[in-house]
C-alpha atoms as a PDB file:
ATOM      1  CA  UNK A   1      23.982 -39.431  22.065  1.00  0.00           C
ATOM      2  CA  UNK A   2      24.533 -35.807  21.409  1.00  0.00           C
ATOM      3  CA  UNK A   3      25.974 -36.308  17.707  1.00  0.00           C
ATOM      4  CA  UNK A   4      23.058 -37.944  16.807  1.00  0.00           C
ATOM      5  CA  UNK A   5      20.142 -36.202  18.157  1.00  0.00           C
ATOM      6  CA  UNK A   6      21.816 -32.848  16.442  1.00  0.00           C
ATOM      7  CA  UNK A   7      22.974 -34.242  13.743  1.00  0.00           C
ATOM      8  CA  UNK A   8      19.880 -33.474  11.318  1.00  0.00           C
ATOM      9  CA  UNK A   9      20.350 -29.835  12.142  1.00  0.00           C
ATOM     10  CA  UNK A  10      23.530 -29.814  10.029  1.00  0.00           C
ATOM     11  CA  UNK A  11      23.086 -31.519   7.098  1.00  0.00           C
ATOM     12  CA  UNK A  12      23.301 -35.372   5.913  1.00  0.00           C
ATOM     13  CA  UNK A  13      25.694 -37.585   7.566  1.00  0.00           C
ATOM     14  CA  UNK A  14      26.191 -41.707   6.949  1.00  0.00           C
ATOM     15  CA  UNK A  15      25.921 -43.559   9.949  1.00  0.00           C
ATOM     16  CA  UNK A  16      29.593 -43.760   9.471  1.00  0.00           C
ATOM     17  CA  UNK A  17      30.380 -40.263   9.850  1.00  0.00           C
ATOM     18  CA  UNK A  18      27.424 -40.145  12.682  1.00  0.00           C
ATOM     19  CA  UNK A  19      29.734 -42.890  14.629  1.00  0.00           C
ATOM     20  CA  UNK A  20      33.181 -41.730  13.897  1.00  0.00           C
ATOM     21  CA  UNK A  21      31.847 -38.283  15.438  1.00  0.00           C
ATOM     22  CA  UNK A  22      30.278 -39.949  18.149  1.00  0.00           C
ATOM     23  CA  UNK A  23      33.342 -41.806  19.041  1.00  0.00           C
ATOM     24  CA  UNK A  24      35.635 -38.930  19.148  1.00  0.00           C
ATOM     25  CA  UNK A  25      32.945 -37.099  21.418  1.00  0.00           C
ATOM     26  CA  UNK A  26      33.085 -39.768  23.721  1.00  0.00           C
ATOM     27  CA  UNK A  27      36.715 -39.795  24.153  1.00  0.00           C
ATOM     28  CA  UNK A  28      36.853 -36.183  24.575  1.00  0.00           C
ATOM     29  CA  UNK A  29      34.302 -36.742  27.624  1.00  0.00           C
ATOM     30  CA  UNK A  30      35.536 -39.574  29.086  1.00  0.00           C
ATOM     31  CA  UNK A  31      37.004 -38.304  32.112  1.00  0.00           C
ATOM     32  CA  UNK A  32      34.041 -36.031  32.800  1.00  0.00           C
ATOM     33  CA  UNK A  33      31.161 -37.861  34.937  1.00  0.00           C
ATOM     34  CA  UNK A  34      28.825 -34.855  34.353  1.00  0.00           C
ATOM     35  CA  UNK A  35      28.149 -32.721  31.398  1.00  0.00           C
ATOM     36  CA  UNK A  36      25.539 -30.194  31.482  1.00  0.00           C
ATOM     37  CA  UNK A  37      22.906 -29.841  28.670  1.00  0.00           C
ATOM     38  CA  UNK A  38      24.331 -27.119  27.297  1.00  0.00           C
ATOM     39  CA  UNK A  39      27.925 -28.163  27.428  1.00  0.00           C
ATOM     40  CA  UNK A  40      27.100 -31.699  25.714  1.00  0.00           C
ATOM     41  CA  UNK A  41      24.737 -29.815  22.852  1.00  0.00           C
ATOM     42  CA  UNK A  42      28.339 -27.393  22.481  1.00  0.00           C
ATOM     43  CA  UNK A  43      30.749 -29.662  22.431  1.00  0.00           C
ATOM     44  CA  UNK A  44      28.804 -31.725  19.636  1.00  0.00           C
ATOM     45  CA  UNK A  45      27.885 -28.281  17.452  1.00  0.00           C
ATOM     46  CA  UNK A  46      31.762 -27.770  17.638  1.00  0.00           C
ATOM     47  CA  UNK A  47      32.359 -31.732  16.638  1.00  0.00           C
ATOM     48  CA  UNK A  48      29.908 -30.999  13.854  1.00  0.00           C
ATOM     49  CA  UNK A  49      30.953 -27.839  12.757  1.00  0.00           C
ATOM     50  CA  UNK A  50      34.376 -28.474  12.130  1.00  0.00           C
ATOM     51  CA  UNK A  51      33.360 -31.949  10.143  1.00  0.00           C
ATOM     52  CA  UNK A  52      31.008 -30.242   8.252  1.00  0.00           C
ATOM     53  CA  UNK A  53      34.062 -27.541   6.872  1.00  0.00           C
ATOM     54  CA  UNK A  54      36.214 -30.005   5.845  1.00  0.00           C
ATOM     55  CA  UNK A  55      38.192 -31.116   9.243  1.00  0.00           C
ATOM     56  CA  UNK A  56      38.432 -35.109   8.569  1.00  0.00           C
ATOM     57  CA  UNK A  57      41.121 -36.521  10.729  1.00  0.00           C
ATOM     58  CA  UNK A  58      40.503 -37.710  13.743  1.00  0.00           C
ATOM     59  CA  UNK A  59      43.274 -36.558  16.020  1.00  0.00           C
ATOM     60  CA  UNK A  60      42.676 -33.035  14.814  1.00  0.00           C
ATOM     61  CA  UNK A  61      38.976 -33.162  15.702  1.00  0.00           C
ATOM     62  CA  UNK A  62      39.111 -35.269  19.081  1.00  0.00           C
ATOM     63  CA  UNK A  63      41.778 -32.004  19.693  1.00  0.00           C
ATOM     64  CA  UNK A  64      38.645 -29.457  18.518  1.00  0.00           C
ATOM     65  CA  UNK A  65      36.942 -30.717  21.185  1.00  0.00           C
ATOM     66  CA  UNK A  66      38.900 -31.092  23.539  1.00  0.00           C
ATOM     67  CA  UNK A  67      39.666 -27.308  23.591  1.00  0.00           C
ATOM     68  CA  UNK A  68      36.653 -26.591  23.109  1.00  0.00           C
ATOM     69  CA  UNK A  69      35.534 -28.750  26.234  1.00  0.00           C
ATOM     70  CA  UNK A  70      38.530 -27.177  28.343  1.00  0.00           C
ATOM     71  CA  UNK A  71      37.001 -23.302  27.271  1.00  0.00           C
ATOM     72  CA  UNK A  72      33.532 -24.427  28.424  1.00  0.00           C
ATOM     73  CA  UNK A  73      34.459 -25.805  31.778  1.00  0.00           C
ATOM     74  CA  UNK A  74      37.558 -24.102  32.891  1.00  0.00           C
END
């Protein structure tokens, strides 16, 4: 659970927020049946990142990731 483990670098999140996040990071990986270390710790800083300025619904952040999934492994 990337969210999670990184989640006390950033700041104080409910275990709401912490599984709303989570959820949209797992949709954004779905399709993927490997994810690097590095690629699963970006993904989530980008997840976190854009919560963490404001960025609340979920449609725009599962699309955060997304493109910021596509950049990393295109």
């Amino acid at each position: 659970m990337p969210i999670r483990s990184m989640a006390s670098n950033f700041g104080v999140y409910s275990p709401i927020d912490l599984n709303f996040l989570q959820g949209i990071y797992d949709e954004a990986t779905v399709e993927l049946t490997a994810l690097d270390d590095m690629t699963m710790t970006d993904i989530a800083q980008v997840l976190l990142d854009a919560h963490r300025s404001g960025v609340r619904d979920r449609e725009e952040l599962l699309g955060i990731a997304t493109s910021a999934l596509y950049r990393r492994t295109a």
